[in-house]
Every structure is written in C-alpha cells, then in structure tokens.
C-alpha atoms as a PDB file:
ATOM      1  CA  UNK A   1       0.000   0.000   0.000  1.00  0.00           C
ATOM      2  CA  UNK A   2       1.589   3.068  -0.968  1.00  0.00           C
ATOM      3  CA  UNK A   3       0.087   6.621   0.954  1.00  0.00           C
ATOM      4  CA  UNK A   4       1.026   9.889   0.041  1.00  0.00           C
ATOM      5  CA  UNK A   5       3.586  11.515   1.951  1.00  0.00           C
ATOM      6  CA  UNK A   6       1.964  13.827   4.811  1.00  0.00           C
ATOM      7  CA  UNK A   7      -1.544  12.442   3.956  1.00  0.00           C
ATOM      8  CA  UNK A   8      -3.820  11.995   7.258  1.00  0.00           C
ATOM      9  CA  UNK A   9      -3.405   8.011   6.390  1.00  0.00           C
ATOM     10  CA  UNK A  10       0.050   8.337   5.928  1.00  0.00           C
ATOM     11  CA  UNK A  11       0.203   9.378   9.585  1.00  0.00           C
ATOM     12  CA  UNK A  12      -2.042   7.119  10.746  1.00  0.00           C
ATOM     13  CA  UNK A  13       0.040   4.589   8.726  1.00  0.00           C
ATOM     14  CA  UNK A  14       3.194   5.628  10.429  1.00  0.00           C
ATOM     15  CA  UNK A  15       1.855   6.250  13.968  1.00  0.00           C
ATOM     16  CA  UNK A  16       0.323   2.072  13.366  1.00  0.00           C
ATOM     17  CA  UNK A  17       3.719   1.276  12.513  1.00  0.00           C
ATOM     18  CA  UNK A  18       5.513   3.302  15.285  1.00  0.00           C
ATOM     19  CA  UNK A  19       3.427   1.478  17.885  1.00  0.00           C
ATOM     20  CA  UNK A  20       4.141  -1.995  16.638  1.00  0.00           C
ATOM     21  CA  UNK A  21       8.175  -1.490  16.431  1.00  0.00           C
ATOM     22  CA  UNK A  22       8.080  -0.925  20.479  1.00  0.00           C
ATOM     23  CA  UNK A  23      10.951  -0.156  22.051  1.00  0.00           C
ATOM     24  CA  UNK A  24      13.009   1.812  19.538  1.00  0.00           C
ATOM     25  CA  UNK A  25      16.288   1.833  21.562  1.00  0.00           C
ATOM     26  CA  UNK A  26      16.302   5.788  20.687  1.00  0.00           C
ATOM     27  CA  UNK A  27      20.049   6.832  21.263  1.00  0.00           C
ATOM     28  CA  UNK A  28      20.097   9.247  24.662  1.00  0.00           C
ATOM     29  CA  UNK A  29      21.272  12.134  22.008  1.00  0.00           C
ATOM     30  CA  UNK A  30      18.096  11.764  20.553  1.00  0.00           C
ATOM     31  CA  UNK A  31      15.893  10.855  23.709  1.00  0.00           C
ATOM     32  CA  UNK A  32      14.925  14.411  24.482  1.00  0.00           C
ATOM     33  CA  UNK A  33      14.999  16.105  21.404  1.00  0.00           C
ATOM     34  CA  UNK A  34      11.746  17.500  20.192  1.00  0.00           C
ATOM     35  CA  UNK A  35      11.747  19.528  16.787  1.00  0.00           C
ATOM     36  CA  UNK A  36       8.651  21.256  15.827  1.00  0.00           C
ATOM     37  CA  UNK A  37       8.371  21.506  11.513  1.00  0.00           C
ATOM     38  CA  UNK A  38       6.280  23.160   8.781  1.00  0.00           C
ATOM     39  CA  UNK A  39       6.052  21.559   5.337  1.00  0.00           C
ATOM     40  CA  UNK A  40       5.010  23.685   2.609  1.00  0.00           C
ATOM     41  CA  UNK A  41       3.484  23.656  -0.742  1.00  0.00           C
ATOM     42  CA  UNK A  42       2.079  20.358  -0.270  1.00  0.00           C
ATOM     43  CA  UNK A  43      -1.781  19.539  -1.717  1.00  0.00           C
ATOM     44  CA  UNK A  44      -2.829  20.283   1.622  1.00  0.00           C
ATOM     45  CA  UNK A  45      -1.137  23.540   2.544  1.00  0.00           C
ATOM     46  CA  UNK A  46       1.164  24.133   5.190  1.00  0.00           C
ATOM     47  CA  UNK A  47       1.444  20.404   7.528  1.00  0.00           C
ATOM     48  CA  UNK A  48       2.544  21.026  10.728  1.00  0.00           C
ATOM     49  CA  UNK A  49       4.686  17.481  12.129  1.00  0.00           C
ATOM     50  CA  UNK A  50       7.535  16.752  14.887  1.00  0.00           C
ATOM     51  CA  UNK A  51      10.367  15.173  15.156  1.00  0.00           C
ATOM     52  CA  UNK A  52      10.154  13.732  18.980  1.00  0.00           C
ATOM     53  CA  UNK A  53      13.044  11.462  20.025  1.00  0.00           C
ATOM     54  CA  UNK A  54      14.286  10.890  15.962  1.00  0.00           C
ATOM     55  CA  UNK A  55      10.465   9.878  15.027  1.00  0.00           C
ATOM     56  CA  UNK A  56       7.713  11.761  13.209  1.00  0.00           C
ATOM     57  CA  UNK A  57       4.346  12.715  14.771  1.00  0.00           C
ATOM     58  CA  UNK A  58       1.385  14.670  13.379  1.00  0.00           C
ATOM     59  CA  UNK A  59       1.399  18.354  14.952  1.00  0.00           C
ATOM     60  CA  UNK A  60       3.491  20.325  17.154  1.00  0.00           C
ATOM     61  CA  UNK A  61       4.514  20.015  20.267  1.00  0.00           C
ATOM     62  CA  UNK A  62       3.809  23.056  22.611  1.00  0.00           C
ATOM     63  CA  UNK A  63       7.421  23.303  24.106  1.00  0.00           C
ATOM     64  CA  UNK A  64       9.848  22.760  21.641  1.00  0.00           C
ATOM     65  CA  UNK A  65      12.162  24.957  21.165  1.00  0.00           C
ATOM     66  CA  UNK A  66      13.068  24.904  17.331  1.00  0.00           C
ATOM     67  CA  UNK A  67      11.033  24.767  14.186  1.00  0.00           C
ATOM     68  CA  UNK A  68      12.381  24.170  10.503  1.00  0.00           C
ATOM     69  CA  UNK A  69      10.264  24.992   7.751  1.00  0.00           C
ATOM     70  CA  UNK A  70      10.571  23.959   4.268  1.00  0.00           C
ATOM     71  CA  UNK A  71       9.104  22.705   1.358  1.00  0.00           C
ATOM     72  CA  UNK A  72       7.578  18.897   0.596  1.00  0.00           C
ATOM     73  CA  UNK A  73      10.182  17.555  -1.652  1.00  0.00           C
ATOM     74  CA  UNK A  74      12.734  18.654   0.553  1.00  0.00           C
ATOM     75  CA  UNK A  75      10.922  17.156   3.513  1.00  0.00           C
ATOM     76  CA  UNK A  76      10.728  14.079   1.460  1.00  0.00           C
ATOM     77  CA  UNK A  77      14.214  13.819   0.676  1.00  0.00           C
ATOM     78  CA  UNK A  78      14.958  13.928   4.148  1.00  0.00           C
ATOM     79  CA  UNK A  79      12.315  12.046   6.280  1.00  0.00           C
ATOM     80  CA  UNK A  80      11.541   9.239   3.833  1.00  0.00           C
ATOM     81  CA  UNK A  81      14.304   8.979   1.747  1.00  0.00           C
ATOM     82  CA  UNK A  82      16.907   9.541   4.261  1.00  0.00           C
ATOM     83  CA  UNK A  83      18.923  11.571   2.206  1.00  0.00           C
ATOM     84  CA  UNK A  84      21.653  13.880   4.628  1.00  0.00           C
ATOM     85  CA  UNK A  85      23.187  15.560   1.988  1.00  0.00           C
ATOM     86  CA  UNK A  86      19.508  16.902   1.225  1.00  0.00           C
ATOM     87  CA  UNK A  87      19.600  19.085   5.021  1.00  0.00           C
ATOM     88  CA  UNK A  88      22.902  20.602   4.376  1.00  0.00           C
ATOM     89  CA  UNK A  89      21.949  21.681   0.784  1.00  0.00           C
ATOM     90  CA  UNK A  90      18.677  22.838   1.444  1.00  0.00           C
ATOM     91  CA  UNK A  91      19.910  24.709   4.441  1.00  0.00           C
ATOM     92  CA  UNK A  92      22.799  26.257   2.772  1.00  0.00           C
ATOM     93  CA  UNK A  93      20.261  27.542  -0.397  1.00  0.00           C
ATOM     94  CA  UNK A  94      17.638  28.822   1.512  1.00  0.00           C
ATOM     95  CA  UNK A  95      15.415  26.523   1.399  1.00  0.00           C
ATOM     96  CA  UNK A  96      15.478  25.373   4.833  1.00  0.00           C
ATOM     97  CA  UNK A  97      14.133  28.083   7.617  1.00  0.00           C
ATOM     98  CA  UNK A  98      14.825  27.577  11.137  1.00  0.00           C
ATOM     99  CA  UNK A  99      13.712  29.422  14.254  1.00  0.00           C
ATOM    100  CA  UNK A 100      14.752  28.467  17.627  1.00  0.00           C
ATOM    101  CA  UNK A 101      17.613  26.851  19.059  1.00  0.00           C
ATOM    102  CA  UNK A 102      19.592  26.399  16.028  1.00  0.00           C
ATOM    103  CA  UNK A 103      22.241  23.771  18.518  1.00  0.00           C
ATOM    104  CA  UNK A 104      19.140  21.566  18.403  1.00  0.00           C
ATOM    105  CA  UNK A 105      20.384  20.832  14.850  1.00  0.00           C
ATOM    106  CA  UNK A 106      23.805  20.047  15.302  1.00  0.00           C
ATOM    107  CA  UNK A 107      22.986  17.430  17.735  1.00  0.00           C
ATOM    108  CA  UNK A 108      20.797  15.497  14.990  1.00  0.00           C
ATOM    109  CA  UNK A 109      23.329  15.502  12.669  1.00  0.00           C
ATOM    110  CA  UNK A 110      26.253  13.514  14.631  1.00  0.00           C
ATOM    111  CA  UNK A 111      23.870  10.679  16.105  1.00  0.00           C
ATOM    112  CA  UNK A 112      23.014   7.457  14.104  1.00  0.00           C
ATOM    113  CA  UNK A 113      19.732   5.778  14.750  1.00  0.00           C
ATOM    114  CA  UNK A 114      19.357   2.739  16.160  1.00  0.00           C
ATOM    115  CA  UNK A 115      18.723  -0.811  13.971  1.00  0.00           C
ATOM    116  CA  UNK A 116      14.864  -0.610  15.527  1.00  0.00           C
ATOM    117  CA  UNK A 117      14.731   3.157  14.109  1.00  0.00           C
ATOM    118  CA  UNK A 118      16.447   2.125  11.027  1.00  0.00           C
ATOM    119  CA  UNK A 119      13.901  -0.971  10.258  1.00  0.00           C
ATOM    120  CA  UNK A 120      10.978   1.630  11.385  1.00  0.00           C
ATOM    121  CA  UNK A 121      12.467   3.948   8.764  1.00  0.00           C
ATOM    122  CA  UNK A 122      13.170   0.886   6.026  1.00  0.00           C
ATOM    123  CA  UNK A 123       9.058   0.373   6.700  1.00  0.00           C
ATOM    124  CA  UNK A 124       7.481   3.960   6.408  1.00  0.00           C
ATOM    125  CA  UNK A 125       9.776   3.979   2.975  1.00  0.00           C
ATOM    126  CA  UNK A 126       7.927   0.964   1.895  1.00  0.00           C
ATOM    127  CA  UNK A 127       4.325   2.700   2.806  1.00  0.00           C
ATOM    128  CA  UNK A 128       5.119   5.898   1.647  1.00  0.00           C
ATOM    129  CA  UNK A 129       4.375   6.315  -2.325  1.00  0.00           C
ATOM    130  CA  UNK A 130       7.230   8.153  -4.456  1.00  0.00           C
END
C-alpha cells in the first residue's frame, strides 16, 4: 500500500507502525529532542509534524524549542528517503528556515539511529508512495 507523503493516512500509517516497532532503543542524544516543523506547498497547505526522540508525529509540540520549515520535496528527501546531503543543501540555499535553538540541529546531525529506528524507517519507505 503506498500513501502519500503527509496524507492523514500516511500518519495514521506511520503512527500504526511506530506502535508496533516498540521499544526503539532511541540513542540518549536523541531521547529528548523535540523539533517542531512546517512543510510547505504540499496539496494540503502548510502540515505542521515533529520530530520527537528521531520519530515523526502529526502536529506540534507546545514546548519545543526549534522549528524548521521547508518545502515537501525537501521534507521528502529527508524524512523518507533519508537523504543527509539533502539538510545541508537545502539549508545552505535557503530553502530550509529555522527558528529556535539552532544547537538543536547540530545534535541530529552527529547521532546514528538505532537498527529498531532504522527498520521503522526501512518500513514507512515501503508505505510511503514516491
């Protein structure tokens, strides 16, 4: 089954999935981290998603103390695709916006995920339609 990316069923999809992995064995870098993010100029408008402890959830969370913003395909290349190269060139053209604690970043960027996040991330792929 392949959902659109950001599509209420794809989050349902990914929260179902989420909740059947268990115990992620998030690294501790990750463990606290909470980023809040805007997609835009997707069929929906603006979609407004997390990143809490290195996994996506639908909305923001009230106390988080950055937000990126930036556009689908870029938020595709990065959360499904898992392309890294994708942050640092969309950051460095413009294309990514942050607000916040900027150091919230850098700590994302050295820390691997675990082999639970990794199959997680090898499964939302699989759902997720091109």
């Amino acid at each position: 089954m392949s959902l659109k990316f950001l599509s209420d069923e794809w989050f349902d999809k990914v929260e179902e999935l989420k909740n059947a992995a268990g115990d992620l064995d998030v690294p501790a870098a990750l463990h606290d981290l909470v980023l809040n993010v805007v997609v835009t100029d997707t069929e929906w408008g603006d979609r407004e998603l997390s990143l809490n402890a290195g996994n996506l959830e639908k909305g923001h969370h009230q106390n988080a103390p950055t937000k990126l913003i930036l556009p689908v395909d870029l938020a595709h290349r990065l959360f499904i695709d898992n392309d890294q190269s994708a942050g640092m060139q969309g950051f460095m053209s413009g294309q990514i916006k942050v607000e916040g604690d900027m150091s919230k970043l850098m700590a994302m960027q050295t820390v691997q995920p675990s082999e639970k996040q990794k199959e997680l991330q090898k499964q939302i792929l699989e759902t997720t339609a091109p």
